[in-house]
Every structure is written in structure tokens, then in C-alpha cells.
C-alpha atoms as a PDB file:
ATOM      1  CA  UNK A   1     -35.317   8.793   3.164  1.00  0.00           C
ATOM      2  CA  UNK A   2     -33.123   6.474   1.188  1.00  0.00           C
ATOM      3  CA  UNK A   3     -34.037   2.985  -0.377  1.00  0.00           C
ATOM      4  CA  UNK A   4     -31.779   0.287   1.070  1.00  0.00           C
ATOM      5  CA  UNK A   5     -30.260   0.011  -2.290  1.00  0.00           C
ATOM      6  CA  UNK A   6     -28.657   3.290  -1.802  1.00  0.00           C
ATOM      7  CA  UNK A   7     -27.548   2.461   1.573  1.00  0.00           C
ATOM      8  CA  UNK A   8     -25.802  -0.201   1.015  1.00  0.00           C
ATOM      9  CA  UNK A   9     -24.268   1.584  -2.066  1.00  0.00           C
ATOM     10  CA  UNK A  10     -22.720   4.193  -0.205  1.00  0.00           C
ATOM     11  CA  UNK A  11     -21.365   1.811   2.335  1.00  0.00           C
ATOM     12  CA  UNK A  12     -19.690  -0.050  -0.701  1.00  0.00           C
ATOM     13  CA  UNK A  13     -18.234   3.173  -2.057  1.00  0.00           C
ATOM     14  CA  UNK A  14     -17.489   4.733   1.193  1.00  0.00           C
ATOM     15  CA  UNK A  15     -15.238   0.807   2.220  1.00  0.00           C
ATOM     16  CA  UNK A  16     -13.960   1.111  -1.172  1.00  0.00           C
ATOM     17  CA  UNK A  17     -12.895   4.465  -0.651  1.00  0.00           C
ATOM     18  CA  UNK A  18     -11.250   3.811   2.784  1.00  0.00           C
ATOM     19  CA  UNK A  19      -9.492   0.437   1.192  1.00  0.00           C
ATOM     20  CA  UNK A  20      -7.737   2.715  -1.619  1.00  0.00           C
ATOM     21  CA  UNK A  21      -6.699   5.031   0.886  1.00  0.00           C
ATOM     22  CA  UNK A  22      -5.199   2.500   3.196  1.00  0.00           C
ATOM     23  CA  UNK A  23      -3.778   0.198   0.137  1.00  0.00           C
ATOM     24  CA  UNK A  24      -1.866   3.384  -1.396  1.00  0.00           C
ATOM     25  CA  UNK A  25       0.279   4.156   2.032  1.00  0.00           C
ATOM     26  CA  UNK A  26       0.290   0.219   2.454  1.00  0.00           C
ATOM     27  CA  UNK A  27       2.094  -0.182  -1.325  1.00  0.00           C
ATOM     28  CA  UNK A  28       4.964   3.281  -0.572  1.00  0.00           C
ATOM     29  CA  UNK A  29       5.516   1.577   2.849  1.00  0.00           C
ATOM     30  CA  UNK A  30       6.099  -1.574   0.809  1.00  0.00           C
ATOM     31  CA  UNK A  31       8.403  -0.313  -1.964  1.00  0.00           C
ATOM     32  CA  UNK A  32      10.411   1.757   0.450  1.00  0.00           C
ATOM     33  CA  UNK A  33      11.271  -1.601   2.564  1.00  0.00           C
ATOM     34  CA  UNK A  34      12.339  -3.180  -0.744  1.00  0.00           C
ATOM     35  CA  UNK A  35      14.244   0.345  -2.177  1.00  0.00           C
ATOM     36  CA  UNK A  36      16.391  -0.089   1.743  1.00  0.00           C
ATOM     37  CA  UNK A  37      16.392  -4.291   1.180  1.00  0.00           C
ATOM     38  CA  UNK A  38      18.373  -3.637  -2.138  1.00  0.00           C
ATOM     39  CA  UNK A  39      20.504  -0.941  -0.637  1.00  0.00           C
ATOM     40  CA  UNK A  40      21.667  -3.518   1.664  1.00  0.00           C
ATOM     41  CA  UNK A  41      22.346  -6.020  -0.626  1.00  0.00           C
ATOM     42  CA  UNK A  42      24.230  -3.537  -3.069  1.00  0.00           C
ATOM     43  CA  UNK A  43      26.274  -2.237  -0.038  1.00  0.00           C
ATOM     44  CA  UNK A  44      27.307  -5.830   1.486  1.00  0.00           C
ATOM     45  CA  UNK A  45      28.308  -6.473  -2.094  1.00  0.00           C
ATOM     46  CA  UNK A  46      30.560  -3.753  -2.428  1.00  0.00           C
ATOM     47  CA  UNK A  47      31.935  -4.434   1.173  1.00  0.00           C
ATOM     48  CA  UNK A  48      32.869  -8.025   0.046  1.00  0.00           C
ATOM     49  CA  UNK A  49      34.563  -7.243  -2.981  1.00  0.00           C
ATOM     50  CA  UNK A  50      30.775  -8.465  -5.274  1.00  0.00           C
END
């Protein structure tokens, strides 16, 4: 059996885990609204002579 200690340090490792996961597809979601943002921008530019 395991000492609470080691319970509740495998729950922190196991959230921690979980949280990089999530955080990682989070922050490419994230940069590839901003990458299509800029495209916009650069495009309406060019449309209006910028």
C-alpha cells in the first residue's frame, strides 16, 4: 500500500502531465489563429493598395 505522500504525488504528476498535454494543442491552436489573423491583415493590405 502507498503512503499518502505518494498519492498525492502521483496525482500532482499525473494533473501536471494532463495540463502539458492540453497546454501544447492549446498554444498550436493559438499560433495558427494568429499565423491566419496576419494573413488577413497582409491580404487586405495588398487589396487596398498598403
Amino acid at each position: 500500500m502507498r503512503s499518502p505522500t505518494q498519492k498525492i504525488l502521483i496525482i500532482l504528476l499525473s494533473l501536471s502531465f494532463l495540463a502539458s498535454i492540453t497546454s501544447c494543442s492549446t498554444m498550436k491552436g493559438l499560433g495558427q489563429d494568429i499565423k491566419k489573423g496576419g494573413q488577413s491583415l497582409e491580404n487586405s493590405a495588398e487589396r487596398h493598395g498598403g
